[in-house]
C-alpha atoms as a PDB file:
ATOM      1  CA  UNK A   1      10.375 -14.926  17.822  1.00  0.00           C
ATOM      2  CA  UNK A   2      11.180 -12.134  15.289  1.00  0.00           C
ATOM      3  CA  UNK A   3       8.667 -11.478  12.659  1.00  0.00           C
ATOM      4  CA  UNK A   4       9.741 -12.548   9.092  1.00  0.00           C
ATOM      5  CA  UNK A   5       8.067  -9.516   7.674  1.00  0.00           C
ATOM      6  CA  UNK A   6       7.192  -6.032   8.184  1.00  0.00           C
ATOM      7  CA  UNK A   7       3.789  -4.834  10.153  1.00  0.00           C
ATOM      8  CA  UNK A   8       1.568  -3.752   7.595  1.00  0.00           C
ATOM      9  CA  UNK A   9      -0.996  -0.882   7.962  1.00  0.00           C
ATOM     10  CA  UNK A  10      -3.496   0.203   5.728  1.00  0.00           C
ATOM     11  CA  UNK A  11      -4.899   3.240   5.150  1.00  0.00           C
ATOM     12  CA  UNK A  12      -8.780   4.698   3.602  1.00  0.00           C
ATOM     13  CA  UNK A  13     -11.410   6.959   3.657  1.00  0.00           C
ATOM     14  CA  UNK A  14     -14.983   5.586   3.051  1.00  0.00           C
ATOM     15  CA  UNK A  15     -18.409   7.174   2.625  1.00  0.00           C
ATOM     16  CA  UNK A  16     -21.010   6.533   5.273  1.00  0.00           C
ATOM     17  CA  UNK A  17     -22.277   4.049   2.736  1.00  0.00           C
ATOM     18  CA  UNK A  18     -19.090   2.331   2.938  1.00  0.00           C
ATOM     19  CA  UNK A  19     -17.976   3.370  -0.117  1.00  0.00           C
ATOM     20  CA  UNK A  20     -14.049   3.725  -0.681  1.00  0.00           C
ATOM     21  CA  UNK A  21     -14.311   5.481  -4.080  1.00  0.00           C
ATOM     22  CA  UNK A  22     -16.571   6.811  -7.282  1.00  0.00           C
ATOM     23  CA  UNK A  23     -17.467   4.695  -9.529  1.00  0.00           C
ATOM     24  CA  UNK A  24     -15.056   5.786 -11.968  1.00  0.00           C
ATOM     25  CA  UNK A  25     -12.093   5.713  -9.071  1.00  0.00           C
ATOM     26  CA  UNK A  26     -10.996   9.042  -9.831  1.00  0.00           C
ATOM     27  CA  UNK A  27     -10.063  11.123  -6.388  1.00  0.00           C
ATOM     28  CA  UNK A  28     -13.232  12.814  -5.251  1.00  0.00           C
ATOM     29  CA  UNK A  29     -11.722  15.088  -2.791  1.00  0.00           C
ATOM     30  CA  UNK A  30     -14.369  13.800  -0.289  1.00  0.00           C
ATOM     31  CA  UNK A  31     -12.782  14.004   2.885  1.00  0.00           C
ATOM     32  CA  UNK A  32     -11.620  17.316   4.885  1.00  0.00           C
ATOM     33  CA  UNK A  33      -8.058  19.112   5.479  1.00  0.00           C
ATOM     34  CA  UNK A  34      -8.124  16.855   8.816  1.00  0.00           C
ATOM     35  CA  UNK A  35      -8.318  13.842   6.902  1.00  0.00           C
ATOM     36  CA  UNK A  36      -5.359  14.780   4.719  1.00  0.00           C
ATOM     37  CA  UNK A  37      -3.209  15.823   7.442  1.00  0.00           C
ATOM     38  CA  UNK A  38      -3.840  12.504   9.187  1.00  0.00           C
ATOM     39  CA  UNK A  39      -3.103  10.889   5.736  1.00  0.00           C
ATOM     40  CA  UNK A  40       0.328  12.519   5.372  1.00  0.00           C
ATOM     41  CA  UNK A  41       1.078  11.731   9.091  1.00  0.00           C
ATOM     42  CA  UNK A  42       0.105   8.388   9.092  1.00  0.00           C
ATOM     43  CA  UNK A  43       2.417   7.658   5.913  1.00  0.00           C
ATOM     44  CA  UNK A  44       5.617   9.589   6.933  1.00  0.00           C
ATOM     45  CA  UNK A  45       5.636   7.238   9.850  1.00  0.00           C
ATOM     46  CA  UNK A  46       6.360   3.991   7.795  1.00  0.00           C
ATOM     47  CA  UNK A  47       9.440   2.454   6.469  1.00  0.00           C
ATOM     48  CA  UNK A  48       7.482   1.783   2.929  1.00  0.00           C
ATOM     49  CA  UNK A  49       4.394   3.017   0.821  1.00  0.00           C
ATOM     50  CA  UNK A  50       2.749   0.410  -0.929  1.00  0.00           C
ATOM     51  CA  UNK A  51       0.049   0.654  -3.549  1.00  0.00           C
ATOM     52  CA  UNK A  52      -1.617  -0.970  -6.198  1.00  0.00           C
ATOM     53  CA  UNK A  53      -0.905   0.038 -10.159  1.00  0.00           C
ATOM     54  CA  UNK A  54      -4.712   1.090 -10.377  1.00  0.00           C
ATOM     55  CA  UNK A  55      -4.357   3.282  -7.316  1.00  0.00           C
ATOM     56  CA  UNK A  56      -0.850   4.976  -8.154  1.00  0.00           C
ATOM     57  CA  UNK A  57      -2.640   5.758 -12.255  1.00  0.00           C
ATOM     58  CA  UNK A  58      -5.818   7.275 -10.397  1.00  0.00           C
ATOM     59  CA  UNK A  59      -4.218   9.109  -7.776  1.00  0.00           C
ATOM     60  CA  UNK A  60      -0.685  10.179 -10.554  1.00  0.00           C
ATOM     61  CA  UNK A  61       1.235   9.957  -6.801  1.00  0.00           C
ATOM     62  CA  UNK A  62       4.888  10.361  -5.987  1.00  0.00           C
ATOM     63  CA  UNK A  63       4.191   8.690  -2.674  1.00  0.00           C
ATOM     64  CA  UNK A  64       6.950  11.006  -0.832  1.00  0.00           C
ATOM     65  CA  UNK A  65       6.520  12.947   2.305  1.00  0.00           C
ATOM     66  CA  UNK A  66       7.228  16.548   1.687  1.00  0.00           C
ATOM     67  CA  UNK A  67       6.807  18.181   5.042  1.00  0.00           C
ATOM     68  CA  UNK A  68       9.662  19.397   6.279  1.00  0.00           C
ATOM     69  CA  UNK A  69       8.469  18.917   9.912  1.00  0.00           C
ATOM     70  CA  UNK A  70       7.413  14.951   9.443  1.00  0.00           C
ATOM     71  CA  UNK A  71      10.866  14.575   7.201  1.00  0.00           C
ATOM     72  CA  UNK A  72      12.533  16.222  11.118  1.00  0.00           C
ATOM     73  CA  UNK A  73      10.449  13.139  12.633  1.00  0.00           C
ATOM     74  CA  UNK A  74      11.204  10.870  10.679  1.00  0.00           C
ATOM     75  CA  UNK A  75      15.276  11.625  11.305  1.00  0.00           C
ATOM     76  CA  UNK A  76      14.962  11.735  14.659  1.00  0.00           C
ATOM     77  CA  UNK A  77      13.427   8.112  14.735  1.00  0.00           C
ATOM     78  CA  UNK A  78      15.764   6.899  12.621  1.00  0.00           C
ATOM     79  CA  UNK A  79      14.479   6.455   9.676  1.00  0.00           C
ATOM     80  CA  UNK A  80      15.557   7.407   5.766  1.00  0.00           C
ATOM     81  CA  UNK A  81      14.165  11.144   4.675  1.00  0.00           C
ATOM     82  CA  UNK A  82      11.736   9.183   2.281  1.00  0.00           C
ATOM     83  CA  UNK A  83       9.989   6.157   2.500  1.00  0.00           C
ATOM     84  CA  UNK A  84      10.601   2.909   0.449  1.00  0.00           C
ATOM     85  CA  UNK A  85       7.944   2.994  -2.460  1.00  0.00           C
ATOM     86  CA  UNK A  86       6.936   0.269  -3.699  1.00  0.00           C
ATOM     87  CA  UNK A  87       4.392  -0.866  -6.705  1.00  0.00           C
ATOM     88  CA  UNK A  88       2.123  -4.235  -6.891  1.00  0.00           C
ATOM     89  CA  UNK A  89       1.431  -4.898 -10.798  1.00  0.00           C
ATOM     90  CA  UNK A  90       0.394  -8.285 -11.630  1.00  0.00           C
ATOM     91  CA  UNK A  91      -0.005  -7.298 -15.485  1.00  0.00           C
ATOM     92  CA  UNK A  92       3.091  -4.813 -15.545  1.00  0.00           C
ATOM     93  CA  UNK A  93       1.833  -2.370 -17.902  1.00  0.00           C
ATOM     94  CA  UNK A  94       3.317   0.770 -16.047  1.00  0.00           C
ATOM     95  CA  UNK A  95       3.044   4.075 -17.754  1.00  0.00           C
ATOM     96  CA  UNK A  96       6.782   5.977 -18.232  1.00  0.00           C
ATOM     97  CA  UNK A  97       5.202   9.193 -17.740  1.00  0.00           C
ATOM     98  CA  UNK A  98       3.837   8.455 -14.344  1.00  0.00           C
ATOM     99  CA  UNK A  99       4.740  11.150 -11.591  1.00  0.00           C
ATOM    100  CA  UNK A 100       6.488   9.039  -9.576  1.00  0.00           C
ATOM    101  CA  UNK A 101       9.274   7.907 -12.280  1.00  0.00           C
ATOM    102  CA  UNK A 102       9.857  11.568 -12.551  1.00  0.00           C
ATOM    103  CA  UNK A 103       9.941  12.889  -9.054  1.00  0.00           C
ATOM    104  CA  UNK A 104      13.010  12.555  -6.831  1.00  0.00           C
ATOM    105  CA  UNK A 105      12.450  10.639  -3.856  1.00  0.00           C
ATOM    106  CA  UNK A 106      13.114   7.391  -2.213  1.00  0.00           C
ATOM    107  CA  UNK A 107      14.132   4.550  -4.410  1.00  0.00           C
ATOM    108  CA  UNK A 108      11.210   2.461  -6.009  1.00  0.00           C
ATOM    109  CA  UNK A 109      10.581  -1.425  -5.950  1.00  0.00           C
ATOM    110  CA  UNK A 110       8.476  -2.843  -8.316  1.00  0.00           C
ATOM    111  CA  UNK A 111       6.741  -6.324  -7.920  1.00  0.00           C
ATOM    112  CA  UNK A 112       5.247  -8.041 -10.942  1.00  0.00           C
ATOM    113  CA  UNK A 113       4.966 -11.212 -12.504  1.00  0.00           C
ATOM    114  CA  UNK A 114       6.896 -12.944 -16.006  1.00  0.00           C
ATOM    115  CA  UNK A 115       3.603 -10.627 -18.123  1.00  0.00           C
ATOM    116  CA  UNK A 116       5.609  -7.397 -17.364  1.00  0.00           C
ATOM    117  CA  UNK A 117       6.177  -6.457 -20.932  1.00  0.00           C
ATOM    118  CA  UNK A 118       9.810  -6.275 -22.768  1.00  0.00           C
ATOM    119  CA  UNK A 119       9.370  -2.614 -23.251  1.00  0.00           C
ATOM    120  CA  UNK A 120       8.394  -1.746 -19.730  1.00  0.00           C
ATOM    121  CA  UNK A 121      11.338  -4.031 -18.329  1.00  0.00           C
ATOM    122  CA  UNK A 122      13.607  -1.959 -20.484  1.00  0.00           C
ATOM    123  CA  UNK A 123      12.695   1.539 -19.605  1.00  0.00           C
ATOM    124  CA  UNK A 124      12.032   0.616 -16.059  1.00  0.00           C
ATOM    125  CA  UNK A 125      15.206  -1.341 -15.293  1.00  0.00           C
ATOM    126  CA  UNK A 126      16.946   2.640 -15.110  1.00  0.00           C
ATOM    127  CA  UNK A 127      13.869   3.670 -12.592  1.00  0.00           C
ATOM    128  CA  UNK A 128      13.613   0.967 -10.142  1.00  0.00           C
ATOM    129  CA  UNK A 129      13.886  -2.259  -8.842  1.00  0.00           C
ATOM    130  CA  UNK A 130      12.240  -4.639 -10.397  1.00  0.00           C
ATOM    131  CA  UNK A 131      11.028  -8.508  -8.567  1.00  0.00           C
ATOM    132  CA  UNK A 132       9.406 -10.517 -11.239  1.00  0.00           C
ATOM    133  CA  UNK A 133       6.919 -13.954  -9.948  1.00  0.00           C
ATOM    134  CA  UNK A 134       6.182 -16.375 -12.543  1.00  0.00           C
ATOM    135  CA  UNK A 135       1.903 -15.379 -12.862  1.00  0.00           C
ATOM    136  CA  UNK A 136       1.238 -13.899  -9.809  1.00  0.00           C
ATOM    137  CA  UNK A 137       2.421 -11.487  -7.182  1.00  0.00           C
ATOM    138  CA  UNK A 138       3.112 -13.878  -4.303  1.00  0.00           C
ATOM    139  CA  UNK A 139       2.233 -10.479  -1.214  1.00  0.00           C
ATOM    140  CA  UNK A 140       3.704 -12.970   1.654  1.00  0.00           C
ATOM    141  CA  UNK A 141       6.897 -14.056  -0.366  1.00  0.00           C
ATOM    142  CA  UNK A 142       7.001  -9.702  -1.564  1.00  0.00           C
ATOM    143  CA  UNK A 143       6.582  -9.157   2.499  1.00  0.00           C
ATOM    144  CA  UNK A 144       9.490 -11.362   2.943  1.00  0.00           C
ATOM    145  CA  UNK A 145      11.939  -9.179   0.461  1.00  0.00           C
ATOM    146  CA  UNK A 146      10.791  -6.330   2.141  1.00  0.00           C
ATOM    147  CA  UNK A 147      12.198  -7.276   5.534  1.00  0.00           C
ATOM    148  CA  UNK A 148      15.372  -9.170   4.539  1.00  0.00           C
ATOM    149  CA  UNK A 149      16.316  -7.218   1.286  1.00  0.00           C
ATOM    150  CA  UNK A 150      15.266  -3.935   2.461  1.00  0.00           C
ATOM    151  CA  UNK A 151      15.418  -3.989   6.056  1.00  0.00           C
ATOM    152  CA  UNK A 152      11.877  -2.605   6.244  1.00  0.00           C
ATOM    153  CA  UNK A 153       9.989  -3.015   9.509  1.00  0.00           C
ATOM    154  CA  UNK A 154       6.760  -0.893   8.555  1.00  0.00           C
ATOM    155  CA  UNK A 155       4.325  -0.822   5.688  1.00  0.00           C
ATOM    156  CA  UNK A 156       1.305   2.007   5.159  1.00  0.00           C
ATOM    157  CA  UNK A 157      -0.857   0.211   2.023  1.00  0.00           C
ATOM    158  CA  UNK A 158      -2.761   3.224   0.759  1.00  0.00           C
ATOM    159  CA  UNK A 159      -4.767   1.238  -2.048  1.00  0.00           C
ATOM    160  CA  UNK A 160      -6.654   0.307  -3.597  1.00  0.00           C
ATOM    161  CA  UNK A 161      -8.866  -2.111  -2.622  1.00  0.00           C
ATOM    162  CA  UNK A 162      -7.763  -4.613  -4.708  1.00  0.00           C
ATOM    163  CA  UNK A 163      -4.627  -4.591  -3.435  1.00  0.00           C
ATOM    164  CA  UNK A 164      -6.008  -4.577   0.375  1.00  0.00           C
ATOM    165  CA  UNK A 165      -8.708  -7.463  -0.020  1.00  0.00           C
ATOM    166  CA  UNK A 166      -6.017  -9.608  -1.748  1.00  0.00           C
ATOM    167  CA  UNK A 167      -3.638  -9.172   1.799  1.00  0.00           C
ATOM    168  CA  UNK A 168      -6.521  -9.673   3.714  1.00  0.00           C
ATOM    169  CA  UNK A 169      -6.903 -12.935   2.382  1.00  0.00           C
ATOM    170  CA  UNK A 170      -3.083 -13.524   2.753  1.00  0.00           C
ATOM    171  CA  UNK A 171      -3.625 -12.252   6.205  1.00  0.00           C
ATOM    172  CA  UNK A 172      -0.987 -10.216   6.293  1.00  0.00           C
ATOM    173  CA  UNK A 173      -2.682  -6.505   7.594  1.00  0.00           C
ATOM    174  CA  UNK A 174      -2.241  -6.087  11.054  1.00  0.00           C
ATOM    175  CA  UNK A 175      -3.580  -2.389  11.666  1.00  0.00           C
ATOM    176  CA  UNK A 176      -6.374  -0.054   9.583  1.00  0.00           C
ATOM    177  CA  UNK A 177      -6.832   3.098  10.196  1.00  0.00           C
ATOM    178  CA  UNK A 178     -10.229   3.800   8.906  1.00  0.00           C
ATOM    179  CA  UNK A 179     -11.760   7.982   8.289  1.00  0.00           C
ATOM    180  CA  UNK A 180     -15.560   7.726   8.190  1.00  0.00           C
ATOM    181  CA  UNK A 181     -17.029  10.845   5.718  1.00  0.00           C
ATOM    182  CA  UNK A 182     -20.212  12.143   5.839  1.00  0.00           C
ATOM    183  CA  UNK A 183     -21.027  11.964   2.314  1.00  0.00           C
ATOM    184  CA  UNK A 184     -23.293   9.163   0.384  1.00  0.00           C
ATOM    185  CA  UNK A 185     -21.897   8.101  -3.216  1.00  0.00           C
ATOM    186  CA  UNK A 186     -24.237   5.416  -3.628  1.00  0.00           C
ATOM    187  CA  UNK A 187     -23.750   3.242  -6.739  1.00  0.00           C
ATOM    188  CA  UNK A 188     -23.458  -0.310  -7.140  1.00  0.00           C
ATOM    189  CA  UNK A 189     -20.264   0.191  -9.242  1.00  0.00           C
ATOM    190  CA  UNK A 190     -18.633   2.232  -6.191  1.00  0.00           C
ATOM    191  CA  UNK A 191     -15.421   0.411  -4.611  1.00  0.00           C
ATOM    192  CA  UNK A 192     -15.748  -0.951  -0.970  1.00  0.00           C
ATOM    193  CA  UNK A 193     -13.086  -1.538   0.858  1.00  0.00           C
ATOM    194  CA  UNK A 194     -12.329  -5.129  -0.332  1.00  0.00           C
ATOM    195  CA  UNK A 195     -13.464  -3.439  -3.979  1.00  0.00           C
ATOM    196  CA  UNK A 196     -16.799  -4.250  -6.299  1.00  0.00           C
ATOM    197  CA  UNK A 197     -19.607  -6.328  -4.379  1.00  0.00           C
ATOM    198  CA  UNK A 198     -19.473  -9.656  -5.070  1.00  0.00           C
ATOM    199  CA  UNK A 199     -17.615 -12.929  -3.176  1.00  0.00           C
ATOM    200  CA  UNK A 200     -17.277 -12.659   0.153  1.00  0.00           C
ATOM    201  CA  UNK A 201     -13.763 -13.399   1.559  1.00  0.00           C
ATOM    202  CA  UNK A 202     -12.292 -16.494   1.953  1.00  0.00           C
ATOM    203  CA  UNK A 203     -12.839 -16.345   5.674  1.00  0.00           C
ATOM    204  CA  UNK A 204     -14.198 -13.585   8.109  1.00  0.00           C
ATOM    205  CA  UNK A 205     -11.691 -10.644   9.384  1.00  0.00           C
ATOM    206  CA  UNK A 206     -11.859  -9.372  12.875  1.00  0.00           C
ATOM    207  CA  UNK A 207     -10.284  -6.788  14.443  1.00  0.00           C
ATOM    208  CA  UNK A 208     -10.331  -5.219  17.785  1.00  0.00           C
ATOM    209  CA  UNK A 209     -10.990  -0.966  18.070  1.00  0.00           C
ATOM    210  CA  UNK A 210      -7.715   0.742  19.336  1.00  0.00           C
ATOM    211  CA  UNK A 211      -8.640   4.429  19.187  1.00  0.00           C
ATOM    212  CA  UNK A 212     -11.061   6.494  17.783  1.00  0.00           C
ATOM    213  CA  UNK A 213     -10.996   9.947  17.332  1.00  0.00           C
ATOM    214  CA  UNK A 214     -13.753  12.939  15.897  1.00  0.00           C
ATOM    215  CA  UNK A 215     -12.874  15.964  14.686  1.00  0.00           C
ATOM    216  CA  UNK A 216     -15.530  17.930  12.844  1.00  0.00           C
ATOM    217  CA  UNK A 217     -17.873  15.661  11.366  1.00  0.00           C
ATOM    218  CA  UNK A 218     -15.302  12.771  10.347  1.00  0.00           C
ATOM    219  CA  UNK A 219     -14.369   9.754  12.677  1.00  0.00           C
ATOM    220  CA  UNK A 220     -11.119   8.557  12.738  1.00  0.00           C
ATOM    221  CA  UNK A 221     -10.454   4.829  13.405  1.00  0.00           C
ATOM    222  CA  UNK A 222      -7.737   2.664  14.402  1.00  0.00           C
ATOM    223  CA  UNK A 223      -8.336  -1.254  14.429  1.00  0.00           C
ATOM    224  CA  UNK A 224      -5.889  -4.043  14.964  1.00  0.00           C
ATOM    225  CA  UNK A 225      -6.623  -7.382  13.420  1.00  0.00           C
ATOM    226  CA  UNK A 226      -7.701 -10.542  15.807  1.00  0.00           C
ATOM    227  CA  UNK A 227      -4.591 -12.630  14.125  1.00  0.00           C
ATOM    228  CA  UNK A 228      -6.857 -16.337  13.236  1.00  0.00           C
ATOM    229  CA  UNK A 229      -4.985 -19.444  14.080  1.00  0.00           C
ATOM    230  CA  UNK A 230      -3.893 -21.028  10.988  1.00  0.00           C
ATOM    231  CA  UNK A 231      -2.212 -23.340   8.964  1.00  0.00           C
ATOM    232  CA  UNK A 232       1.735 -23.134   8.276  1.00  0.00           C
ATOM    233  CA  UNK A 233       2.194 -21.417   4.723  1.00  0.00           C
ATOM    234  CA  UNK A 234       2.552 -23.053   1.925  1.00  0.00           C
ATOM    235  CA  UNK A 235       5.877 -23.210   0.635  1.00  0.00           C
ATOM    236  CA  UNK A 236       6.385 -19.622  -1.499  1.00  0.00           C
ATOM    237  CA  UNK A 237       6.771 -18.621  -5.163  1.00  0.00           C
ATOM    238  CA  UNK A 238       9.712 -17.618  -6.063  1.00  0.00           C
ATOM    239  CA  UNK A 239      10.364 -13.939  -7.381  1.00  0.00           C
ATOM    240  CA  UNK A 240      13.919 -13.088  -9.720  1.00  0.00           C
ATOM    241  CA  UNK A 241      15.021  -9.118  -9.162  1.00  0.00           C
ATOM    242  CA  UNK A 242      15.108  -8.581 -12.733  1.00  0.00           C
ATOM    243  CA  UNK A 243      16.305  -4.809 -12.624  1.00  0.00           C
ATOM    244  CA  UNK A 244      20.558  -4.583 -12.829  1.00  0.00           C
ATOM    245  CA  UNK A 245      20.068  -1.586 -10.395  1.00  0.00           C
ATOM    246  CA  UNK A 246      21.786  -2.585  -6.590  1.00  0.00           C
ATOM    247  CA  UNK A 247      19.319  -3.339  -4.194  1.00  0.00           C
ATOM    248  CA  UNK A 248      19.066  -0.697  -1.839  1.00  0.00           C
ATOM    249  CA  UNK A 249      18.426  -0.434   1.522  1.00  0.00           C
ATOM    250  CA  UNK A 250      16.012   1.499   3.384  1.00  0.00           C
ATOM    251  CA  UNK A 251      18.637   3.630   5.406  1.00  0.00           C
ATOM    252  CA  UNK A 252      19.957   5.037   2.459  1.00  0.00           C
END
C-alpha cells in the first residue's frame, strides 16, 4: 500500500547530558567539522527541510544546500537543485527580514493557523506559500499536502524540539539520526530533545539502532522507529492555502 505521506527524518546534536541546546537556544557551535559535514549531507538528501519558527529565528537559516558536489547528487537522483523548505508557525509572527525570505533558493511553504497576523499574510503572500489551520498546525494533515501537493517523498526535520516532540506524538518520524558531543551544558533550562523537562510523552517511543558510526570523539547514530500499532486517525483539520502564489511542485 503506498504511503500517504512522506518518510520523515530528523536530525540533532546533543550533549552527553542529553542536552540539544543552551539555555538561551542560541547555536553553540558545539559539535565538530564532521558533524557539520554529516549535517549538510544528511539534508541535501531530502525532498524537504522542515523546521520550527523558533529554530529558523535562532539559527537566521536559508535551509539550502550550497555544495556544488551534493547539488551534482542530488541531480543525478532526480531530485530539484534545492530542497522544498518549509516553516511550522502555530502563532505566525514571522520576521520579513529573516534570511531565508531574502536568499534565493527553493520555493517556501508556510504552515500556520487563522492567528497568522494580517500584516504577515500580506507581506508573505509575495514570499511563499502559505496553508492556514483554524488553531493549530494539524503535522499529519501538513504531511498529507506535502505528498499530494508537492510530490514530496522525503522530509529532514532539523528542529527544534518542539517541533520534533510534537511529531513524535503524531507518530509520524520514522528515522533519527542522532551526533553524540562530548561536551556537558548542564542546566535545567537546557532543551532535550523533546524540549524543557517536564511531561513525559503521551506514550513511549522505540526505535531500533541501524548504524553507528565514530569519528573523533563524536558518535554518529542512525535509529528507525518500532512503528506502535494504533488506532485509525481521527478524521483531519482542514488547512486553506491562503497565499495567491501557484503551488509548486518539488521538481521545479
Amino acid at each position: 500500500m503506498k504511503t500517504a505521506r512522506p518518510r520523515v527524518s530528523a536530525n540533532f546534536a546533543i550533549t552527553a547530558d542529553g542536552k540539544a541546546s543552551t539555555r538561551k537556544k542560541t547555536p553553540s557551535g558545539f559539535t565538530s567539522e564532521n558533524d557539520k559535514r554529516r549535517f549538510r549531507e544528511i539534508r541535501a538528501e531530502a525532498d524537504a527541510v522542515l523546521v520550527g519558527a523558533g529554530t529558523l529565528v535562532a539559527d537566521n537559516m536559508s535551509m539550502g544546500v550550497n555544495d556544488p558536489s551534493l547539488q551534482l547528487a542530488r541531480k543525478k537522483r532526480g531530485q530539484a537543485p534545492q530542497p522544498l523548505r518549509v516553516i511550522v508557525s502555530a502563532s505566525g509572527r514571522l520576521n520579513p527580514k529573516a534570511k531565508i525570505f531574502a536568499t534565493p533558493g527553493a520555493p517556501i511553504v508556510v504552515f500556520s493557523t487563522n492567528a497568522m497576523p494580517e500584516r504577515v499574510r500580506s507581506w508573505l503572500a509575495v514570499k511563499a506559500d502559505v496553508w492556514l489551520f483554524e488553531k493549530t498546525v494539524d503535522l499529519a494533515e501538513m504531511m498529507r499536502i506535502l505528498r499530494a501537493d508537492y510530490k514530496i517523498r522525503t522530509v529532514i526535520c532539523e528542529g527544534g524540539p518542539t517541533l520534533f516532540r510534537s511529531l513524535l506524538e503524531a507518530d509520524l518520524v520514522d528515522t533519527l539520526h542522532l551526533t553524540w558531543a562530548p561536551v556537558i551544558f548542564g542546566g535545567r533550562q537546557a532543551s532535550t530533545l523533546t524540549g524543557l523537562p517536564g511531561e513525559f510523552l503521551p506514550h513511549l517511543v522505540r526505535f531500533n539502532l541501524a548504524s553507528q558510526e565514530v569519528l573523533g570523539a563524536e558518535c554518529f547514530l542512525t535509529y528507525r522507529i518500532k512503528r506502535r500499532v494504533t488506532k485509525p486517525a481521527p478524521r483531519a483539520a482542514s488547512a486553506v492555502r491562503r497565499s495567491p502564489r501557484p503551488v509548486r511542485r518539488s521538481s521545479e
